[in-house]
Structures are given as C-alpha cells and as structure tokens.
PDB file of N, CA and C in Angstrom:
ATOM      1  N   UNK A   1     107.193  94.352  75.964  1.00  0.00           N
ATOM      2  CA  UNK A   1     106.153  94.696  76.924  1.00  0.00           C
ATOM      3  C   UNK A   1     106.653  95.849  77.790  1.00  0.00           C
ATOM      4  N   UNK A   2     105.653  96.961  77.900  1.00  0.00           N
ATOM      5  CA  UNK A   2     106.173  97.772  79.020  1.00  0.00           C
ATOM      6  C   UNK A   2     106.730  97.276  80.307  1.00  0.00           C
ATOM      7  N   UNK A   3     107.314  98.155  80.884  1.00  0.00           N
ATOM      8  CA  UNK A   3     107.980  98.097  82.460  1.00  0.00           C
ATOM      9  C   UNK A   3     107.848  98.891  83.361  1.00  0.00           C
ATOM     10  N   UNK A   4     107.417  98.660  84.241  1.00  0.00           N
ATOM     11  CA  UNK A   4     106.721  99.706  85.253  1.00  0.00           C
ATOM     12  C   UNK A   4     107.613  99.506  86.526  1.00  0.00           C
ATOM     13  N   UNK A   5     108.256 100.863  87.271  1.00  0.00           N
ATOM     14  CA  UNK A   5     108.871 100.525  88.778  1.00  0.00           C
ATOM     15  C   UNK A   5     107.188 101.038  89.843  1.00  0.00           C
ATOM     16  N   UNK A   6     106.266 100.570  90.198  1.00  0.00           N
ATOM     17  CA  UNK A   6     105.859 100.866  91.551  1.00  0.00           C
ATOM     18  C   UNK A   6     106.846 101.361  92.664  1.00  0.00           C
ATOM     19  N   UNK A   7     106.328 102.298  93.407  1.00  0.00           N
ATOM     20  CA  UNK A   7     106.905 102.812  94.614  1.00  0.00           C
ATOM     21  C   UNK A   7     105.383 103.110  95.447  1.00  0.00           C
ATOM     22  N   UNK A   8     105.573 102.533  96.534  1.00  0.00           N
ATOM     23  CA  UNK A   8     104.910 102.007  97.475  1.00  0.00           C
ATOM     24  C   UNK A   8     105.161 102.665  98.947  1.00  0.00           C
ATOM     25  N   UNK A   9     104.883 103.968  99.381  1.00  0.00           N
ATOM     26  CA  UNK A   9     105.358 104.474 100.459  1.00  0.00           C
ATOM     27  C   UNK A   9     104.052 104.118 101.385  1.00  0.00           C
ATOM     28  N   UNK A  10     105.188 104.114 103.251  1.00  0.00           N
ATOM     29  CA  UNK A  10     104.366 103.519 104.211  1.00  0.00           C
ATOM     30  C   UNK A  10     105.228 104.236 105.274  1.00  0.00           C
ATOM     31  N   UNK A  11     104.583 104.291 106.505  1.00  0.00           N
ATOM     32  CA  UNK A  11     104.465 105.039 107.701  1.00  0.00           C
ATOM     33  C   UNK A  11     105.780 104.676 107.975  1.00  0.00           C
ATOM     34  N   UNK A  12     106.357 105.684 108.921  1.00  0.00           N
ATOM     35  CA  UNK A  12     107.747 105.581 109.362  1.00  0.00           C
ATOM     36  C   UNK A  12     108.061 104.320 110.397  1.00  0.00           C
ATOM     37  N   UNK A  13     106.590 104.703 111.394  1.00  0.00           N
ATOM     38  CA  UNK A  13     106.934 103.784 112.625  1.00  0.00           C
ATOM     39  C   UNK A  13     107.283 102.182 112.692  1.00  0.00           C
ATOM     40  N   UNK A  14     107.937 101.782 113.345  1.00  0.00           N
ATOM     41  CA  UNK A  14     108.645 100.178 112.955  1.00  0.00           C
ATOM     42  C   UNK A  14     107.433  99.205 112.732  1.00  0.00           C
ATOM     43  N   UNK A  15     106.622  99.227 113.711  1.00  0.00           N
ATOM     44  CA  UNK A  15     105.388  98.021 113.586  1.00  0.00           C
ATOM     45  C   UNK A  15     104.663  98.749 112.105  1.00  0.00           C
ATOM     46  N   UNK A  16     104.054  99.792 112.330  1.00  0.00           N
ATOM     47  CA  UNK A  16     103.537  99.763 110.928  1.00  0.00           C
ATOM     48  C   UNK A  16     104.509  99.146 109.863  1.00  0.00           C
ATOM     49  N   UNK A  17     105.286  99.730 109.635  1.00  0.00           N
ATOM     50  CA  UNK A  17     106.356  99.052 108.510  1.00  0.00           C
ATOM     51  C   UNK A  17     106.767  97.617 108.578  1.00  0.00           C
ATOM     52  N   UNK A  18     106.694  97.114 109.459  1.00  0.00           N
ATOM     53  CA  UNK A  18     106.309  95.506 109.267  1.00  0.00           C
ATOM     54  C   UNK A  18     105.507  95.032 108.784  1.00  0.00           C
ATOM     55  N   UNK A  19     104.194  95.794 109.328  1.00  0.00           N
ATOM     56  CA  UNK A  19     102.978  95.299 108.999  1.00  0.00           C
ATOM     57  C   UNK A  19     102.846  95.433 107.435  1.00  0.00           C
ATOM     58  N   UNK A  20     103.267  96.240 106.869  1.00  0.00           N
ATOM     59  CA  UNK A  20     103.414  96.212 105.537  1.00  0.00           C
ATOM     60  C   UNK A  20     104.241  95.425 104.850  1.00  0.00           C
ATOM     61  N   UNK A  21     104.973  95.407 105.679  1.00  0.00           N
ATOM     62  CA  UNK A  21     106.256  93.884 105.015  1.00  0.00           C
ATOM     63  C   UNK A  21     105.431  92.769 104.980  1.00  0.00           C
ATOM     64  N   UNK A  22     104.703  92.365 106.349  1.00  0.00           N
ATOM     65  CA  UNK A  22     103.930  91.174 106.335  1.00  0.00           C
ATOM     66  C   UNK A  22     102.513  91.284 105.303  1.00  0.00           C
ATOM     67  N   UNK A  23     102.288  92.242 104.906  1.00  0.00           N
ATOM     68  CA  UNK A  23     100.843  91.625 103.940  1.00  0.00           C
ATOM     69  C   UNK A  23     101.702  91.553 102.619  1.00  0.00           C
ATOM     70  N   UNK A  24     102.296  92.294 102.200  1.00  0.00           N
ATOM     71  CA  UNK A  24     103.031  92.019 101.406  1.00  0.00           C
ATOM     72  C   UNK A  24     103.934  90.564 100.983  1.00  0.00           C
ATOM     73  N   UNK A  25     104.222  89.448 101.778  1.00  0.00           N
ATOM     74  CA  UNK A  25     104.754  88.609 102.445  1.00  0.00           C
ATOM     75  C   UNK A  25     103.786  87.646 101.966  1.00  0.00           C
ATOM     76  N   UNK A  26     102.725  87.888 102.898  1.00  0.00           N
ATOM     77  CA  UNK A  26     101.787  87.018 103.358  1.00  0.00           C
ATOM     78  C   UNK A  26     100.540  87.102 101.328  1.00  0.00           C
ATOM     79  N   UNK A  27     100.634  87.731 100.579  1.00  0.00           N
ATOM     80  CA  UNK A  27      99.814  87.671  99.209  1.00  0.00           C
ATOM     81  C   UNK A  27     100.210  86.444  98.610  1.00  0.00           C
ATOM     82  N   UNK A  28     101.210  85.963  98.917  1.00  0.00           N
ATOM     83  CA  UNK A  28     101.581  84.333  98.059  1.00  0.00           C
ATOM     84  C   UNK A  28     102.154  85.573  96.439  1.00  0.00           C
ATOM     85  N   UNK A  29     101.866  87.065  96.105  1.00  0.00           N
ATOM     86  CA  UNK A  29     102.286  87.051  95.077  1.00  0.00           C
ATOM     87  C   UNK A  29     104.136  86.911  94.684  1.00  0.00           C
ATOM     88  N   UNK A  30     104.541  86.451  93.663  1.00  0.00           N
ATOM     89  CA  UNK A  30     106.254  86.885  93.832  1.00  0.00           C
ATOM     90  C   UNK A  30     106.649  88.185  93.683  1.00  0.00           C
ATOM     91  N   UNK A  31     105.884  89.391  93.119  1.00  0.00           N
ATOM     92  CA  UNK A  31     106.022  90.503  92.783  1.00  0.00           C
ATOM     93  C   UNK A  31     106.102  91.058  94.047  1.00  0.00           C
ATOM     94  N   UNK A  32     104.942  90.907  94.899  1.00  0.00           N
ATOM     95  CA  UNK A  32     104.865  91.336  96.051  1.00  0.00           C
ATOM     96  C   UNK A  32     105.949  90.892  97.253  1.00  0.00           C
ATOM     97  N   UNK A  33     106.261  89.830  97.266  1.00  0.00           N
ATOM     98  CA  UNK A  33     107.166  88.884  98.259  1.00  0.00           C
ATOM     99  C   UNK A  33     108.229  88.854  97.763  1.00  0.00           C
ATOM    100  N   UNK A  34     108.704  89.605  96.303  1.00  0.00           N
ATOM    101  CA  UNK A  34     110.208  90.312  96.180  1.00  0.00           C
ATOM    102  C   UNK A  34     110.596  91.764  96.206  1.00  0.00           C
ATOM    103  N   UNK A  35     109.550  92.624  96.759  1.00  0.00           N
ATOM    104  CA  UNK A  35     109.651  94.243  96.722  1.00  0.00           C
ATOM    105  C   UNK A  35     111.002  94.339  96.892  1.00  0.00           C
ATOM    106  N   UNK A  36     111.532  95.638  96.832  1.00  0.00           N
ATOM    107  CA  UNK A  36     112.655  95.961  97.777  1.00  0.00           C
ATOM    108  C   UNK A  36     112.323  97.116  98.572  1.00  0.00           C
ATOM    109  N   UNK A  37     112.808  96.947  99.619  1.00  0.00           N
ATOM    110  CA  UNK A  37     112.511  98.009 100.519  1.00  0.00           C
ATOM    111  C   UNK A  37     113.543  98.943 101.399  1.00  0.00           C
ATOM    112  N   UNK A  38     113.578 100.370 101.602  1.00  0.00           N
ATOM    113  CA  UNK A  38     114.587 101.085 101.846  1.00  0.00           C
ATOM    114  C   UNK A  38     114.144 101.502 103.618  1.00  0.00           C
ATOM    115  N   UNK A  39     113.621 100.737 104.192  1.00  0.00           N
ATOM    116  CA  UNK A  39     113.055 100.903 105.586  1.00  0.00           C
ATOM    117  C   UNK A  39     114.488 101.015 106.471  1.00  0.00           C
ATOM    118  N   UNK A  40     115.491 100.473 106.599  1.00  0.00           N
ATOM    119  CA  UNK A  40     117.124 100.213 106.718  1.00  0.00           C
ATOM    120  C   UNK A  40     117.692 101.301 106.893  1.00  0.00           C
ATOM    121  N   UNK A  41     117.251 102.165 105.982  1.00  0.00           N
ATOM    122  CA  UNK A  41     117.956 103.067 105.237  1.00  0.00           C
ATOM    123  C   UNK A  41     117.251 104.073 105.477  1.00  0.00           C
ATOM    124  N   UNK A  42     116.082 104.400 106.620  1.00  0.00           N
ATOM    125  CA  UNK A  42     115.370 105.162 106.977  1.00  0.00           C
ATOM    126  C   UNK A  42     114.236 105.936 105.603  1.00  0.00           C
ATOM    127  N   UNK A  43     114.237 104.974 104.325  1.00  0.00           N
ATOM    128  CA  UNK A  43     113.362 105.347 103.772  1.00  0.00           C
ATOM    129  C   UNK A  43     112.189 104.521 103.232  1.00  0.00           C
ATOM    130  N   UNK A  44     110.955 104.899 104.388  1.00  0.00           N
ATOM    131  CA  UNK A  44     109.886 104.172 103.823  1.00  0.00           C
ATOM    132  C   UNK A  44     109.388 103.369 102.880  1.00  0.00           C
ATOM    133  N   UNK A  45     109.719 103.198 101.995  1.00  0.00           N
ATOM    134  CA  UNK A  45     109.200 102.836 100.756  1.00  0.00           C
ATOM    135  C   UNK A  45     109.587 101.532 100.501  1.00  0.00           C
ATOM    136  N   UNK A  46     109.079 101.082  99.263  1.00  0.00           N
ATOM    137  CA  UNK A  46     108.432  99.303  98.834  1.00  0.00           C
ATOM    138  C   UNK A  46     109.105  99.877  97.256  1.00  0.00           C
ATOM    139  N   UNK A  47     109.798  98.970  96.361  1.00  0.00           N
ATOM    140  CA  UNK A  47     109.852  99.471  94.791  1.00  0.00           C
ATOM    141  C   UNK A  47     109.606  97.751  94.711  1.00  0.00           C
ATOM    142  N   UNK A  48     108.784  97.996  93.486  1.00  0.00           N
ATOM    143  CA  UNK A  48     109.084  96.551  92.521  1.00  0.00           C
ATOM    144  C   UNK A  48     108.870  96.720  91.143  1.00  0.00           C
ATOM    145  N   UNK A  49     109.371  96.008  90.198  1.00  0.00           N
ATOM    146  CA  UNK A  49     109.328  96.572  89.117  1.00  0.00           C
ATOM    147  C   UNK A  49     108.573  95.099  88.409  1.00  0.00           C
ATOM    148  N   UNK A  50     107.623  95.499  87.491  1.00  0.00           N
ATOM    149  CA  UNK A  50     106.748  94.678  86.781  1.00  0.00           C
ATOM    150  C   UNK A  50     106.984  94.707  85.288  1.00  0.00           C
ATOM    151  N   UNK A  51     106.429  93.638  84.853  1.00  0.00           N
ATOM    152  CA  UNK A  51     106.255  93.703  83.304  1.00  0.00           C
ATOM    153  C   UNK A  51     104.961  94.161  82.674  1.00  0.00           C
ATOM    154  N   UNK A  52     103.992  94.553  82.446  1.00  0.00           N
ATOM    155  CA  UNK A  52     102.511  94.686  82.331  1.00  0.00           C
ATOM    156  C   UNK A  52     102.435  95.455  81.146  1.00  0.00           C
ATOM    157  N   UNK A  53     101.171  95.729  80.877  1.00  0.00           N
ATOM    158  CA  UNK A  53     100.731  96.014  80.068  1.00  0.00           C
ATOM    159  C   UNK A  53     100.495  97.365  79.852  1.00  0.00           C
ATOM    160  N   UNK A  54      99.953  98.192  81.024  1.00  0.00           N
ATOM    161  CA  UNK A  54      99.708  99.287  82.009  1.00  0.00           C
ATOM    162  C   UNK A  54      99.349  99.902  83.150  1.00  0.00           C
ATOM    163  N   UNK A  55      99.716 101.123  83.213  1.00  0.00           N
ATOM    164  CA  UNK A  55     100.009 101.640  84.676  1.00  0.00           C
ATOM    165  C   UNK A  55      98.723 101.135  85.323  1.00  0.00           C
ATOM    166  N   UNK A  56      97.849 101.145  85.206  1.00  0.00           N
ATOM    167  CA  UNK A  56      96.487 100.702  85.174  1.00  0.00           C
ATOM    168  C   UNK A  56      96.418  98.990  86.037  1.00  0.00           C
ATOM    169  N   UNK A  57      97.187  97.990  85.455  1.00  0.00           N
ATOM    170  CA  UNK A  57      97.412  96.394  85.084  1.00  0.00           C
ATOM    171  C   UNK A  57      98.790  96.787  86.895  1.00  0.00           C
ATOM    172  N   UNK A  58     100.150  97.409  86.380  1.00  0.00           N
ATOM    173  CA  UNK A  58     100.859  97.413  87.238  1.00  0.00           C
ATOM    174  C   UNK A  58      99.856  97.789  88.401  1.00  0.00           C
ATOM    175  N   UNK A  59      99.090  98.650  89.275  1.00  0.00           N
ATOM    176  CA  UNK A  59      98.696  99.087  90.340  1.00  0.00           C
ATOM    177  C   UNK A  59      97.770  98.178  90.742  1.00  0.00           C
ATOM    178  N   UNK A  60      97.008  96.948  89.829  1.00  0.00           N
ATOM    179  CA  UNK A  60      96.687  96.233  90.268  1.00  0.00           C
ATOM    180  C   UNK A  60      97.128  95.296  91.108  1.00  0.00           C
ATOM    181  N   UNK A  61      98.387  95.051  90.902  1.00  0.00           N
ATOM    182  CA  UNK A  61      99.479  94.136  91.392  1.00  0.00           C
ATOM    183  C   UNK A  61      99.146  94.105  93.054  1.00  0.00           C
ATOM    184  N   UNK A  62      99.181  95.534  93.284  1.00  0.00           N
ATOM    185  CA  UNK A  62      99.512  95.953  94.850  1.00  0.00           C
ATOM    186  C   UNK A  62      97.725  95.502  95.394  1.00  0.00           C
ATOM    187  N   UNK A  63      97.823  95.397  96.506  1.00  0.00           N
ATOM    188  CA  UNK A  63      96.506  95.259  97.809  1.00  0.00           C
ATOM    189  C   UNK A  63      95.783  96.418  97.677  1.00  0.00           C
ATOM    190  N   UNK A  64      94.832  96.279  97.762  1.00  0.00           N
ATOM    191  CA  UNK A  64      93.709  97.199  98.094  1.00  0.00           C
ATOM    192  C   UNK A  64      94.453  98.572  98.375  1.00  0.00           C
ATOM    193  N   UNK A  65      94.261  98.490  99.880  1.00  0.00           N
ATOM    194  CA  UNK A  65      95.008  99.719 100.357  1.00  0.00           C
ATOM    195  C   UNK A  65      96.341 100.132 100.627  1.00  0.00           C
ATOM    196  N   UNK A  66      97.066  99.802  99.411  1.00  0.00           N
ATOM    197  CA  UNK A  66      97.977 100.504  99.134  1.00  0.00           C
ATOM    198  C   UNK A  66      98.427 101.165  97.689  1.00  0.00           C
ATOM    199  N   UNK A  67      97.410 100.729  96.882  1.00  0.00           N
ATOM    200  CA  UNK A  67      96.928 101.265  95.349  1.00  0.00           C
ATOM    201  C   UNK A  67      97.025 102.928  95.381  1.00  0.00           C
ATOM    202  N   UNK A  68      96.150 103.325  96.418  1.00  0.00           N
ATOM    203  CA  UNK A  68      95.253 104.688  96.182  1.00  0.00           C
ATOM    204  C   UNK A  68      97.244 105.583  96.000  1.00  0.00           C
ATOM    205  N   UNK A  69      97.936 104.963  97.051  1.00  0.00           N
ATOM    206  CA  UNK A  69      99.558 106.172  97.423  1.00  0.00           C
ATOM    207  C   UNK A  69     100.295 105.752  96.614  1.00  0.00           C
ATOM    208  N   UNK A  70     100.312 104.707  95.513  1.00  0.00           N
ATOM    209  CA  UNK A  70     101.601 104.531  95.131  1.00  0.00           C
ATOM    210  C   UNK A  70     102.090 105.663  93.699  1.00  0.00           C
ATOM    211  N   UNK A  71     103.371 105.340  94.016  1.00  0.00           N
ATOM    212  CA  UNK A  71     103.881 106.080  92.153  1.00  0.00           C
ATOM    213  C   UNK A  71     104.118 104.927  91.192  1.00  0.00           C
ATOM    214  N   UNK A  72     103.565 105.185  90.058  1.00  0.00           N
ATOM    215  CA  UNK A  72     104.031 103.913  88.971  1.00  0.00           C
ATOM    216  C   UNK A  72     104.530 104.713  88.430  1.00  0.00           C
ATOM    217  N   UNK A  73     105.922 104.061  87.751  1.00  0.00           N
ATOM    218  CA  UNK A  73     106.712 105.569  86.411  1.00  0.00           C
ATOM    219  C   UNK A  73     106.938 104.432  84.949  1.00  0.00           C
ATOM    220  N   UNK A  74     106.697 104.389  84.421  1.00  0.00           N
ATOM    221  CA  UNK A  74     106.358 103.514  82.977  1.00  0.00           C
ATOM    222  C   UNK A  74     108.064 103.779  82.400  1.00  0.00           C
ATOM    223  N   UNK A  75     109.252 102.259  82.836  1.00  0.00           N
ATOM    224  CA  UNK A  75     110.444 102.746  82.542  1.00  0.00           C
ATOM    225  C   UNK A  75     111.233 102.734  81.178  1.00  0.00           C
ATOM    226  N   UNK A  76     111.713 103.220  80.268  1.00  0.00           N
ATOM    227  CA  UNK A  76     112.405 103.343  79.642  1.00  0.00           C
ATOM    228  C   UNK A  76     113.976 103.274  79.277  1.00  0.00           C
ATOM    229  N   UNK A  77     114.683 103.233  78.573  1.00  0.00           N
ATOM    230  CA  UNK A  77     115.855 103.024  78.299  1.00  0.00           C
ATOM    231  C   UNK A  77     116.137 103.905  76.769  1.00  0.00           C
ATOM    232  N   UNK A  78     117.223 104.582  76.651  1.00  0.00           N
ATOM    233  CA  UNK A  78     117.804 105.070  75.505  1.00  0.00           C
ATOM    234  C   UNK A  78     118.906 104.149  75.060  1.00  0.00           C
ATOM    235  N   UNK A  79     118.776 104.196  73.699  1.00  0.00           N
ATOM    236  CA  UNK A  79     119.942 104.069  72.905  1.00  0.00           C
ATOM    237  C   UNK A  79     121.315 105.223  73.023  1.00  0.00           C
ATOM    238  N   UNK A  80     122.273 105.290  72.304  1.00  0.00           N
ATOM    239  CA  UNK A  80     123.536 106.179  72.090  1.00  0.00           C
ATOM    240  C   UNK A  80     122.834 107.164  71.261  1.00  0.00           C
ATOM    241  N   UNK A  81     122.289 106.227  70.114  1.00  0.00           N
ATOM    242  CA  UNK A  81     121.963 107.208  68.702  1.00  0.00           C
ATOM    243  C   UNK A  81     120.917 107.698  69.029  1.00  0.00           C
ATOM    244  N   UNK A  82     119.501 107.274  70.092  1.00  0.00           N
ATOM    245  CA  UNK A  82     118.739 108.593  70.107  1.00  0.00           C
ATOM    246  C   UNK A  82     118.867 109.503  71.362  1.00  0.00           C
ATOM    247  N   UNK A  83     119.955 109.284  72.117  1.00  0.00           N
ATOM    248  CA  UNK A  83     120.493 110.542  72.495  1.00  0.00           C
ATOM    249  C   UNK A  83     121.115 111.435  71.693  1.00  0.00           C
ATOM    250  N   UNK A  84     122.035 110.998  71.038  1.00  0.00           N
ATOM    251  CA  UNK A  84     122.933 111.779  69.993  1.00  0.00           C
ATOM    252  C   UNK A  84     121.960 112.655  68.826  1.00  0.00           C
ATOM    253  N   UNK A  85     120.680 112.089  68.391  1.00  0.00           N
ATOM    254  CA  UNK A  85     119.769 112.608  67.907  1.00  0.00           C
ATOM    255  C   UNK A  85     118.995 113.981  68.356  1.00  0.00           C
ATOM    256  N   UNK A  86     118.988 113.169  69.838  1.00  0.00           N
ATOM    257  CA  UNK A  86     118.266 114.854  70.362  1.00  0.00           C
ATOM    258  C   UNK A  86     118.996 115.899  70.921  1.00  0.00           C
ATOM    259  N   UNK A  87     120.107 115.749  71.504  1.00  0.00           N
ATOM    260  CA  UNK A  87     121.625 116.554  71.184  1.00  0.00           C
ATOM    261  C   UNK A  87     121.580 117.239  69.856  1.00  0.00           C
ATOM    262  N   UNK A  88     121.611 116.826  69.227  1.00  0.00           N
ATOM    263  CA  UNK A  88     121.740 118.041  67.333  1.00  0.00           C
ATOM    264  C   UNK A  88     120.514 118.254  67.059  1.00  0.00           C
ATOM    265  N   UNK A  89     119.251 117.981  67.405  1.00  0.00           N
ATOM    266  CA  UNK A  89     118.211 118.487  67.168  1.00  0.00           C
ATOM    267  C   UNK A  89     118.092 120.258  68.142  1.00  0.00           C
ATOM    268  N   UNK A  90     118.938 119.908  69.476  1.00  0.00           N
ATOM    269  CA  UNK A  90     118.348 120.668  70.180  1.00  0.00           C
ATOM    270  C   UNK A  90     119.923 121.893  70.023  1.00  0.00           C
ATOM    271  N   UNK A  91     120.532 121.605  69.546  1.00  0.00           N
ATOM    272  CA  UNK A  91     121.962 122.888  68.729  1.00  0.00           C
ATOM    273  C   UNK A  91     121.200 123.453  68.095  1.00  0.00           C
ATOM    274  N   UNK A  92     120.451 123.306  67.482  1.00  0.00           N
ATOM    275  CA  UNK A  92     120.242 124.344  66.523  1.00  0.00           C
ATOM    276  C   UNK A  92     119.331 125.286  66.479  1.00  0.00           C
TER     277      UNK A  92
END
C-alpha cells in the first residue's frame, strides 16, 4: 500500500499552535493524536505519515480546515540495485 508523509503547517503564535495541537488531540483519530510536531524547534508544522491508498484518501485524514495548506509527498524507498541501475544508465 502506498505511504504518504502529510505536512501540516500552522501559525507561529503559541495559542494558535495549541489550538491546533488541541483539535488535532481532541478528533479521537490515532493518526491525528500521533502527529509529530516541530513547534519546539521553532518550526510550525504537524508531519504524520499514513498508509492509504491516495493523496486524495491521505488529505482526508486531516479536519476540514487544515486540508486546503497541507503537503502530501507519496513516500518511497530504493533498493541498492535500482540505484546502481540508474547510475550506468545515466554514464553513458
């Protein structure tokens, strides 16, 4: 099944950024109520990573209004051999 990371950016200021912690919190979902968040770390943002079907299915995940801002990136993984593949494809 595909894998999707959501990134979920939200206002700098502290109460807003709670307030986003708390609906997030407060959905009963586990997707939602395990984000991780880089607020700490002075960077806005929410990541969670899903299993779904598509980018489409992942953005559903999220609340209403926070759908319209997010990034979904559909994640991947390489092997050795099809790196090594596109390495000698691209020598020549």
């Amino acid at each position: 099944m595909p894998r999707f990371l959501i990134e979920v950016p939200h206002e700098e200021e502290e109460l807003a950024c709670a307030r986003v912690v708390e609906v997030f919190l407060r959905t009963g979902s586990h997707f939602l109520s395990h984000a991780d968040w880089g607020c700490m770390d002075g960077v806005h943002k929410a990541w969670i990573i899903v299993d779904v079907e598509t980018k489409d299915e992942a953005r559903l995940v999220l609340p209403p209004p926070f759908r319209a801002q997010a990034k979904i990136v559909q994640l991947n993984f390489f092997t050795i051999e099809e790196i090594e593949g596109i390495v000698r494809q691209n020598r020549q």
